[in-house]
PDB file of N, CA and C in Angstrom:
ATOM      1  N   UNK A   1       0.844  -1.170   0.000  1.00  0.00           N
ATOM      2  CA  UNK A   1       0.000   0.000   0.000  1.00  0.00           C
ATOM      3  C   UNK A   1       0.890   1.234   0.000  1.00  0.00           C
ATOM      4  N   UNK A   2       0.547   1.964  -1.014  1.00  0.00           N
ATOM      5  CA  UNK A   2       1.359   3.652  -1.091  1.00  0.00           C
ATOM      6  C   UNK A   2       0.538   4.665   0.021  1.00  0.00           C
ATOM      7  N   UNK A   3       1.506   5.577   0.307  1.00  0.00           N
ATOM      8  CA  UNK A   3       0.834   6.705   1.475  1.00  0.00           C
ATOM      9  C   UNK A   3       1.454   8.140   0.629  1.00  0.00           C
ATOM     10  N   UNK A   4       0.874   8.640   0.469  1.00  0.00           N
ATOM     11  CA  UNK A   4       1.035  10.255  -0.026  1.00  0.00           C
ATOM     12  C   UNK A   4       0.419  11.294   1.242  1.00  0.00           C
ATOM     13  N   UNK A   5       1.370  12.573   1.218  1.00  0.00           N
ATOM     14  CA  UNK A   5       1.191  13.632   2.004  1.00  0.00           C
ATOM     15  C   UNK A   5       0.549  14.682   0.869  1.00  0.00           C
ATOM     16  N   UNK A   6      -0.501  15.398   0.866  1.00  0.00           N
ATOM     17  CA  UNK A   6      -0.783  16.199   0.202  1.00  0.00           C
ATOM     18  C   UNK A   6      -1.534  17.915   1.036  1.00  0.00           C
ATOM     19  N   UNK A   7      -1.371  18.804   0.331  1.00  0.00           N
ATOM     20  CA  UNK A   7      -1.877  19.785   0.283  1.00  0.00           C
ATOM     21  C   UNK A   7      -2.843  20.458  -0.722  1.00  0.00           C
ATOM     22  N   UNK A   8      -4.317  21.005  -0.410  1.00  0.00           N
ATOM     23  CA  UNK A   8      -5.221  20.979  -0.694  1.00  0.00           C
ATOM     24  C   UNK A   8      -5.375  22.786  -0.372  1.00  0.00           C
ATOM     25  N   UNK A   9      -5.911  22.948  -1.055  1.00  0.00           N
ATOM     26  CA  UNK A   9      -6.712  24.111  -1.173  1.00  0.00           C
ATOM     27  C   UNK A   9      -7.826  24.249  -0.631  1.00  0.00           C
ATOM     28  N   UNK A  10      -7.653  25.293  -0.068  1.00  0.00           N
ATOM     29  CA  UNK A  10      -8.911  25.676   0.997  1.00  0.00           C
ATOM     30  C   UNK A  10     -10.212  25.432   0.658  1.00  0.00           C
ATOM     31  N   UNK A  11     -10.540  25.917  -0.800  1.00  0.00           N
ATOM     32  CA  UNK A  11     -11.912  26.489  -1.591  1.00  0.00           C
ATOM     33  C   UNK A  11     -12.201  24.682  -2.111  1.00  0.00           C
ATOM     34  N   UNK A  12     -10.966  24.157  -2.356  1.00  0.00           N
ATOM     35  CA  UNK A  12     -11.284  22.548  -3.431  1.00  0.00           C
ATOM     36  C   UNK A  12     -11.521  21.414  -1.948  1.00  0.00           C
ATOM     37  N   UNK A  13     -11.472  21.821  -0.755  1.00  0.00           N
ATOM     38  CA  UNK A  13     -10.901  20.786   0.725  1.00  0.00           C
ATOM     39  C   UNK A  13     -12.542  19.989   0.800  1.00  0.00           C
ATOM     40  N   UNK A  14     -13.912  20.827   0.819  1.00  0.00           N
ATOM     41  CA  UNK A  14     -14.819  20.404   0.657  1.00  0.00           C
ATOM     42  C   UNK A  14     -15.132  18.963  -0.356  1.00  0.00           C
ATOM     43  N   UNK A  15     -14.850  19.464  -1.738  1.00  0.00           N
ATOM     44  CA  UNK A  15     -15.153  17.880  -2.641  1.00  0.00           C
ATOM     45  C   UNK A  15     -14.104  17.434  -2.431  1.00  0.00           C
ATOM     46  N   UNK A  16     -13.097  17.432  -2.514  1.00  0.00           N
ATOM     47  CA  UNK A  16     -11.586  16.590  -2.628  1.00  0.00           C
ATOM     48  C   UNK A  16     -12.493  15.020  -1.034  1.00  0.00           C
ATOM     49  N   UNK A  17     -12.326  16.049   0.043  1.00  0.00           N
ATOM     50  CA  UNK A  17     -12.824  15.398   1.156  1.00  0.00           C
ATOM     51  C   UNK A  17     -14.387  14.429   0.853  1.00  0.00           C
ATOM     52  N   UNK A  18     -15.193  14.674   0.229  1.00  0.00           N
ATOM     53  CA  UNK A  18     -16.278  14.140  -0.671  1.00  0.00           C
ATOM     54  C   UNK A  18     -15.651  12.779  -1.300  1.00  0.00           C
ATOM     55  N   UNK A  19     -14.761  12.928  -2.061  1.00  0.00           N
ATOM     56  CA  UNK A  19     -14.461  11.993  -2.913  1.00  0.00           C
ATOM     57  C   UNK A  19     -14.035  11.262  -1.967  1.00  0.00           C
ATOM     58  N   UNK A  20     -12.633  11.484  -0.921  1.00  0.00           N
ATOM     59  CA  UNK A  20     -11.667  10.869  -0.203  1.00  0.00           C
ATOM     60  C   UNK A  20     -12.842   9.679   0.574  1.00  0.00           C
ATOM     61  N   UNK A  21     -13.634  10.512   0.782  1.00  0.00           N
ATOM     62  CA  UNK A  21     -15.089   9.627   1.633  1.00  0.00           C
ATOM     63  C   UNK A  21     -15.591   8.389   0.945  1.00  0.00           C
ATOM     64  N   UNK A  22     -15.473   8.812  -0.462  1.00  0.00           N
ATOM     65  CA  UNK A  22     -16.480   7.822  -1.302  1.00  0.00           C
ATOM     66  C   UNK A  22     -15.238   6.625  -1.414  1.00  0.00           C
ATOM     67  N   UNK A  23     -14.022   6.937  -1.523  1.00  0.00           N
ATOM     68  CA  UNK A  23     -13.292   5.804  -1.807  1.00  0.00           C
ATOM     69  C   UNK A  23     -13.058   5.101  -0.490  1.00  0.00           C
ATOM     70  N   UNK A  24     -13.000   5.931   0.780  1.00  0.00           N
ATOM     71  CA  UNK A  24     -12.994   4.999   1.951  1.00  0.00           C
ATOM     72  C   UNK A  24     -14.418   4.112   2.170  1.00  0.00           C
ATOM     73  N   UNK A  25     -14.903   4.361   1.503  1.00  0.00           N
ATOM     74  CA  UNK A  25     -16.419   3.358   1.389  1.00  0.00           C
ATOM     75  C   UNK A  25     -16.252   2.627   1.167  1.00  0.00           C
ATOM     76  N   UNK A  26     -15.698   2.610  -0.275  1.00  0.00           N
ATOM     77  CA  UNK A  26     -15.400   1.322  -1.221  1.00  0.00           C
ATOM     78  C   UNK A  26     -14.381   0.644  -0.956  1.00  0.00           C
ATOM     79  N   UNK A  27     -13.383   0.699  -0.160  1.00  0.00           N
ATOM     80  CA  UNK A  27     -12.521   0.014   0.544  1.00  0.00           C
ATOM     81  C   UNK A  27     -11.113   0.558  -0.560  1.00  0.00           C
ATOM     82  N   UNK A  28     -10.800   1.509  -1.156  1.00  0.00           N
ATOM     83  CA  UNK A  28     -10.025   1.810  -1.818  1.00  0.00           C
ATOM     84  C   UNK A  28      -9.291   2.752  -1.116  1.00  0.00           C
ATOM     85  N   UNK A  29      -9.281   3.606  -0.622  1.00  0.00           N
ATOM     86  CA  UNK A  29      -8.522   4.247   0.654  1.00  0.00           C
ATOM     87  C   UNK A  29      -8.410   4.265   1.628  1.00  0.00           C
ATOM     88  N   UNK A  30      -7.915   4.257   2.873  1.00  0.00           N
ATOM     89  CA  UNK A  30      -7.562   3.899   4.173  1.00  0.00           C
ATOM     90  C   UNK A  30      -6.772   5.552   4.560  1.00  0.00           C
ATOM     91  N   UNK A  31      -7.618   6.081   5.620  1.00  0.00           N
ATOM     92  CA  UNK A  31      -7.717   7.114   6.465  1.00  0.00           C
ATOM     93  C   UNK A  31      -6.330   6.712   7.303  1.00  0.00           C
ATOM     94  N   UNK A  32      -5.191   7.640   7.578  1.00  0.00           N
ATOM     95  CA  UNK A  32      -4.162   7.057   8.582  1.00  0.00           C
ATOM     96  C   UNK A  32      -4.079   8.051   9.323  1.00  0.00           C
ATOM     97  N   UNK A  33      -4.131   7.694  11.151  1.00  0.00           N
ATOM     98  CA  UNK A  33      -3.932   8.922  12.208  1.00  0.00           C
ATOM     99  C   UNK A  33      -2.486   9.774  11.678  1.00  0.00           C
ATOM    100  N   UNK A  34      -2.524  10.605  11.886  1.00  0.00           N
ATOM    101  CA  UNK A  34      -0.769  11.272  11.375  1.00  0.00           C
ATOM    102  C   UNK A  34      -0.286  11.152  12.827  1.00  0.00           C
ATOM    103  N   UNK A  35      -0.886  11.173  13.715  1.00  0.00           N
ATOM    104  CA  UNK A  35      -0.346  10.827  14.688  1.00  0.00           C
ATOM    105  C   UNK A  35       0.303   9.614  15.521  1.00  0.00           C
ATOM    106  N   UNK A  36      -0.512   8.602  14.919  1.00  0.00           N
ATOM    107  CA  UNK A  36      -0.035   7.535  14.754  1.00  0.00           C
ATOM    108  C   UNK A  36       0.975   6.691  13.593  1.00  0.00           C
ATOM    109  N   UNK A  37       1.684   7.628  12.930  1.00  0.00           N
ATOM    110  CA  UNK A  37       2.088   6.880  11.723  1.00  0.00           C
ATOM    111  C   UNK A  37       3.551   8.036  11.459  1.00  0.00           C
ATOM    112  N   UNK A  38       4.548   7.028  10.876  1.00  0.00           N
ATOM    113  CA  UNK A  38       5.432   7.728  10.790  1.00  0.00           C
ATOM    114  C   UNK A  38       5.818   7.818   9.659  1.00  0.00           C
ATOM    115  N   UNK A  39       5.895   8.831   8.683  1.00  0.00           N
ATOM    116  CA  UNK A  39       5.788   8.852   7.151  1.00  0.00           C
ATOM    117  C   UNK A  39       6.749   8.848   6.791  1.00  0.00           C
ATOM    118  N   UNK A  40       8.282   9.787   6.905  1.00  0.00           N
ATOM    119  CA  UNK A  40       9.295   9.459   6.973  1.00  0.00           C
ATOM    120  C   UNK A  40       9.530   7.915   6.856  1.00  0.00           C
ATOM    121  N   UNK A  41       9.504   7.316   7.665  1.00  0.00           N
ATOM    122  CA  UNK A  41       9.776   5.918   8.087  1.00  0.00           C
ATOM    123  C   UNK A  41       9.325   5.526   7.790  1.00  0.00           C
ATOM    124  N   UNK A  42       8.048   4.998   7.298  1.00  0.00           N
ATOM    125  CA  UNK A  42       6.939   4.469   6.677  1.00  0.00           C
ATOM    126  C   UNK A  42       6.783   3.132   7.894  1.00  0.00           C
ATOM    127  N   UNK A  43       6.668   3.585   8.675  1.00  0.00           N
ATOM    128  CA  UNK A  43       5.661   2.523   9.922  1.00  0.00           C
ATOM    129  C   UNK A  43       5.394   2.807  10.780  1.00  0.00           C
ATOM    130  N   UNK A  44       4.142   2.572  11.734  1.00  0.00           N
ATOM    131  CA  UNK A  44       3.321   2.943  12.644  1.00  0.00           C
ATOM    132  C   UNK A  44       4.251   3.484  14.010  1.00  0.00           C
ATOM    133  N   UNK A  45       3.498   4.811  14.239  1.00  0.00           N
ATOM    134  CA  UNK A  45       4.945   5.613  14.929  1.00  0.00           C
ATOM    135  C   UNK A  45       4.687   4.875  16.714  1.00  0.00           C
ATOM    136  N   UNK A  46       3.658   3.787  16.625  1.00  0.00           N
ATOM    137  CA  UNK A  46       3.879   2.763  18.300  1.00  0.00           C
ATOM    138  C   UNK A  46       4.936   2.000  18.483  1.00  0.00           C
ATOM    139  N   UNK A  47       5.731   2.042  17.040  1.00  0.00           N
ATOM    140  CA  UNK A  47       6.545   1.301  17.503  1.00  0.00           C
ATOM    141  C   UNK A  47       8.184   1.552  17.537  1.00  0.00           C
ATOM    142  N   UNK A  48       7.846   3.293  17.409  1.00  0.00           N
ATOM    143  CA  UNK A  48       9.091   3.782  18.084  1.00  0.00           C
ATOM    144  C   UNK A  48       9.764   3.810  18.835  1.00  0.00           C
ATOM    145  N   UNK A  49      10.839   2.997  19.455  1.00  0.00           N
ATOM    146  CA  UNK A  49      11.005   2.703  20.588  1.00  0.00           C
ATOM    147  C   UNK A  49      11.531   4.100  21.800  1.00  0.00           C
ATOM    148  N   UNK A  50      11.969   5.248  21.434  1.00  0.00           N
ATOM    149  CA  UNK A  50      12.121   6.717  22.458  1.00  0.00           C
ATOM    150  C   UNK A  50      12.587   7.173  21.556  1.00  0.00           C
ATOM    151  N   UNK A  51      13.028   8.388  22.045  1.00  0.00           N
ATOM    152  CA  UNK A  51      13.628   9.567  21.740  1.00  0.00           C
ATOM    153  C   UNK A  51      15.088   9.693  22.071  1.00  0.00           C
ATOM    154  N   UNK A  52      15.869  10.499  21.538  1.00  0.00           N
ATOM    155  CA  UNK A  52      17.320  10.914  21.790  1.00  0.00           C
ATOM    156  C   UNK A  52      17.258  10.874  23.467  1.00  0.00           C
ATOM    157  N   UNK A  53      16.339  11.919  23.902  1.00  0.00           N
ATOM    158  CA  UNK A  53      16.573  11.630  25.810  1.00  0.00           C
ATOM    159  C   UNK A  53      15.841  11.168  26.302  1.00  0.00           C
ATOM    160  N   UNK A  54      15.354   9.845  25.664  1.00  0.00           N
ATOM    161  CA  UNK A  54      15.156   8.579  26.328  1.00  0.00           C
ATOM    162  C   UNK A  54      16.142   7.399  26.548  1.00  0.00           C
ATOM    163  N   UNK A  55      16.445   7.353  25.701  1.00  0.00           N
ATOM    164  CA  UNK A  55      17.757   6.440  25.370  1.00  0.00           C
ATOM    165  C   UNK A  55      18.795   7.346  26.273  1.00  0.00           C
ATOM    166  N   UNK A  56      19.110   8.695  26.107  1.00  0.00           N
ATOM    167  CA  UNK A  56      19.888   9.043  27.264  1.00  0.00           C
ATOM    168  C   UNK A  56      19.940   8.522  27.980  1.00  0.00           C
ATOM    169  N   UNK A  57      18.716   8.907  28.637  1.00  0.00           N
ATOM    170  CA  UNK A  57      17.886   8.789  30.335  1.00  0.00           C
ATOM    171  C   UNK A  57      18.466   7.346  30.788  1.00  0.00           C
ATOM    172  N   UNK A  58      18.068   6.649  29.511  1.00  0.00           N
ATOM    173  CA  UNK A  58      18.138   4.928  30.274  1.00  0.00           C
ATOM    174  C   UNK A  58      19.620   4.709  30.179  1.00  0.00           C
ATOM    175  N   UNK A  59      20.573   5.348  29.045  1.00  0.00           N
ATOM    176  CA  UNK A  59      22.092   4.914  29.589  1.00  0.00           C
ATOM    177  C   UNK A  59      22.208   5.507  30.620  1.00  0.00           C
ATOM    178  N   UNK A  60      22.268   6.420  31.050  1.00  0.00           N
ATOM    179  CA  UNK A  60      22.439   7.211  32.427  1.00  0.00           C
ATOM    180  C   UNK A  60      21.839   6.297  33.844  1.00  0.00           C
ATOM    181  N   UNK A  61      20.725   6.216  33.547  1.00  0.00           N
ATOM    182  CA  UNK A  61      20.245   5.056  34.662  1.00  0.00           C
ATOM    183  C   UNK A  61      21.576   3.900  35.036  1.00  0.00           C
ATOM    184  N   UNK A  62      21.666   3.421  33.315  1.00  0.00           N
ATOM    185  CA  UNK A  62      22.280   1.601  33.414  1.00  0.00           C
ATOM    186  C   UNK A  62      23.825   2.168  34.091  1.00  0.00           C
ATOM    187  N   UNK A  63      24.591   3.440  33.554  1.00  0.00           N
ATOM    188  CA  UNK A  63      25.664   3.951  34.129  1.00  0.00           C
ATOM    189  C   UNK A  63      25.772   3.505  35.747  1.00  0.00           C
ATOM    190  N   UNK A  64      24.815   4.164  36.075  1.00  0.00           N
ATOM    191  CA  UNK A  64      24.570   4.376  37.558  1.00  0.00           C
ATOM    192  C   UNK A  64      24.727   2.990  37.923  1.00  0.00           C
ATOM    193  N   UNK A  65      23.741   2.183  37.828  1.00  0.00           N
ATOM    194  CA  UNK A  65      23.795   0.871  38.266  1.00  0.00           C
ATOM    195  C   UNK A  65      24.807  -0.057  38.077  1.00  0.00           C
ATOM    196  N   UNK A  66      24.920   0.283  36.816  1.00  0.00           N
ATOM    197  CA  UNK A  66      26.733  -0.483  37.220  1.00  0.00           C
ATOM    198  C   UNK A  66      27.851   0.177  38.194  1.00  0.00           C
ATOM    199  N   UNK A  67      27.815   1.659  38.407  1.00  0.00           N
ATOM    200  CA  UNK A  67      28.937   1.947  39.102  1.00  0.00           C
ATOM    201  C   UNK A  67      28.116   1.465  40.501  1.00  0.00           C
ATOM    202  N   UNK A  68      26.866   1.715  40.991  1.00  0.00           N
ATOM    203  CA  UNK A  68      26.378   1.027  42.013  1.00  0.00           C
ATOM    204  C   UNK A  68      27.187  -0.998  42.311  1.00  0.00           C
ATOM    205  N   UNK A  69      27.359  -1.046  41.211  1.00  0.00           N
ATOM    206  CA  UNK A  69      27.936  -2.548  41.510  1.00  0.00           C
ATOM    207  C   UNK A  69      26.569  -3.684  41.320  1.00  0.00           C
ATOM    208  N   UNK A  70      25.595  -3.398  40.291  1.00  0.00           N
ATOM    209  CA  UNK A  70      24.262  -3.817  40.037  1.00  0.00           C
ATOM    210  C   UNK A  70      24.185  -4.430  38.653  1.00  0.00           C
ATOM    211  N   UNK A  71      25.094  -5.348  38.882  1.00  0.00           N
ATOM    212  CA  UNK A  71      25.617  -6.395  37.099  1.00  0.00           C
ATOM    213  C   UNK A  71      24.392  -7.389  37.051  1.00  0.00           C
ATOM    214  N   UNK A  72      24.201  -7.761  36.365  1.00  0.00           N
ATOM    215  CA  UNK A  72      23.406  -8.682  35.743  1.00  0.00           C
ATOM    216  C   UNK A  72      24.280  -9.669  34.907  1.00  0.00           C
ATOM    217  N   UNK A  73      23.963 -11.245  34.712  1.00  0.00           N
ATOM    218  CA  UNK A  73      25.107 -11.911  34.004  1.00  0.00           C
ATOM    219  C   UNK A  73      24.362 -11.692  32.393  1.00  0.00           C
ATOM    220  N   UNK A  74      25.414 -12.179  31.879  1.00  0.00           N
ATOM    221  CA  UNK A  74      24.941 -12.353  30.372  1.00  0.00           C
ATOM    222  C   UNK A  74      23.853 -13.105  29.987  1.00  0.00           C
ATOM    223  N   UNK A  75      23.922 -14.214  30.289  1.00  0.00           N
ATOM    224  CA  UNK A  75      22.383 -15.250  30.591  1.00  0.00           C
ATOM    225  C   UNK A  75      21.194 -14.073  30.597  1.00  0.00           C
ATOM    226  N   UNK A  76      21.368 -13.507  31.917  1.00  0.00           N
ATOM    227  CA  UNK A  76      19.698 -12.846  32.206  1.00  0.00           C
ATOM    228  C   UNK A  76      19.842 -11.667  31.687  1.00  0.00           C
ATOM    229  N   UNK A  77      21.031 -11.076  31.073  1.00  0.00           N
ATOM    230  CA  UNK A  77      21.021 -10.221  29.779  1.00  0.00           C
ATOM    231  C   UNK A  77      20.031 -10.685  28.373  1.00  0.00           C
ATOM    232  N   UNK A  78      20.810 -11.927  28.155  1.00  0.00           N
ATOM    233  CA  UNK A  78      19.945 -12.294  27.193  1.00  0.00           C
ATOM    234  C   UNK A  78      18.703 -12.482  27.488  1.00  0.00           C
ATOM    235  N   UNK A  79      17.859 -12.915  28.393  1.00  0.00           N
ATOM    236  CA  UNK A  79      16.827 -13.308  28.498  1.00  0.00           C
ATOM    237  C   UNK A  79      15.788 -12.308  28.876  1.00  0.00           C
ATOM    238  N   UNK A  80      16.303 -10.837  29.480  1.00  0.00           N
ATOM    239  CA  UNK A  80      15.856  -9.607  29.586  1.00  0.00           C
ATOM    240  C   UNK A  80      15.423  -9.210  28.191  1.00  0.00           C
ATOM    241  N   UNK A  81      16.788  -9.151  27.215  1.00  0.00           N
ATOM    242  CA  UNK A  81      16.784  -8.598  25.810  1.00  0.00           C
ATOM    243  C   UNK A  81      15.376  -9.418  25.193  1.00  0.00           C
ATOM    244  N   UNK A  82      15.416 -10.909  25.102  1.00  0.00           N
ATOM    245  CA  UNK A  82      14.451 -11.825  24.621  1.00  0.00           C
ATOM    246  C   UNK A  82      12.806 -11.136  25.026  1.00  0.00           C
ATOM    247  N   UNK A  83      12.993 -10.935  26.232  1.00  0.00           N
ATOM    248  CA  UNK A  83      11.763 -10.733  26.561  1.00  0.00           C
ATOM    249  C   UNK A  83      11.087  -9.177  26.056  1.00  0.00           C
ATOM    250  N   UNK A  84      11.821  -8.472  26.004  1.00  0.00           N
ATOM    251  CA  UNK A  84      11.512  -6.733  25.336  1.00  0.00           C
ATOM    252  C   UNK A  84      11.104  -6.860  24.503  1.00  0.00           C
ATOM    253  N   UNK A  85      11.588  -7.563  23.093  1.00  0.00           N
ATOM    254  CA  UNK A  85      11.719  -7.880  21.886  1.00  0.00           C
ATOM    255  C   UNK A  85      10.187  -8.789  21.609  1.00  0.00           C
ATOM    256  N   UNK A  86      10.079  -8.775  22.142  1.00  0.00           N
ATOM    257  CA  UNK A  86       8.866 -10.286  22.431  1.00  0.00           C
ATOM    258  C   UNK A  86       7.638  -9.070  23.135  1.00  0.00           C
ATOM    259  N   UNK A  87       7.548  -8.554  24.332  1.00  0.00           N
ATOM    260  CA  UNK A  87       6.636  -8.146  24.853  1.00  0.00           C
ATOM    261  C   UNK A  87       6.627  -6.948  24.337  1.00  0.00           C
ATOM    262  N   UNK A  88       7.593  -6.106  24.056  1.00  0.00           N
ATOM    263  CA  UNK A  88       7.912  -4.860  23.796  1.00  0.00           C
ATOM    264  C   UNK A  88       7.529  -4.358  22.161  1.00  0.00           C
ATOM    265  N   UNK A  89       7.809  -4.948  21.244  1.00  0.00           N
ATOM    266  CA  UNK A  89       7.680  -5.064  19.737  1.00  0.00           C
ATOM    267  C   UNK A  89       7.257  -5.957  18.945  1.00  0.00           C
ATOM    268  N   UNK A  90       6.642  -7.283  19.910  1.00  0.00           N
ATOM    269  CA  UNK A  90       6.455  -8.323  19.269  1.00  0.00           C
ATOM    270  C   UNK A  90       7.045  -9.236  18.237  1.00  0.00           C
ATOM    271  N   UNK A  91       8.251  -8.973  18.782  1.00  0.00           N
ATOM    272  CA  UNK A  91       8.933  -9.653  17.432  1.00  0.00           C
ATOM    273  C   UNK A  91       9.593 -11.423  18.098  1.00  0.00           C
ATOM    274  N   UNK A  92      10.300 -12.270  17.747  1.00  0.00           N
ATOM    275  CA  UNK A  92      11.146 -13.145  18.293  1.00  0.00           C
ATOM    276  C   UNK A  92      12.375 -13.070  17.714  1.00  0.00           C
ATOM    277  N   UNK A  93      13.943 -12.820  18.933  1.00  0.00           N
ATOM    278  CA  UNK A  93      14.734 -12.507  18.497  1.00  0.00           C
ATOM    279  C   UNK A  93      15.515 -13.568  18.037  1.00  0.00           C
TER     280      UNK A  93
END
């Protein structure tokens, strides 16, 4: 399925929107939240995982906890990672 960004004219927004209606009837167009969707990227923006200072935030956290002396082995590394990937994005790694 193709996604186009368009701009419309104020005076034409009435029928253009008319038509856009008649084809979401007929199952030929599909309405997408812009808020939900990342066009750039072309996939649903839920499954963005953060932002620049999120990913900060959380190295800064994991910093801490390791200089705290708060290791985790590789095992329950992996099995942490497994589980994100799985609950987090639905994927299997």
């Amino acid at each position: 399925m193709q996604t186009m960004n368009l701009k419309i004219e104020d005076s034409f927004f009435p029928q253009f929107k008319e038509m856009v209606e008649n084809f979401v009837k007929d199952n030929k167009v599909e309405v997408i939240d812009d808020s939900e969707y990342n066009f750039e990227n072309n996939y649903p923006q839920k499954v963005v995982i953060g932002s620049i200072e999120e990913v900060r935030q959380r190295v800064y956290e994991a910093e801490k906890r390791i200089g705290a002396g708060d290791f985790i082995t590789e095992e329950e590394y992996e099995t942490q990672t497994d589980r994100f990937f799985s609950e987090e994005l639905g994927i299997q790694r």
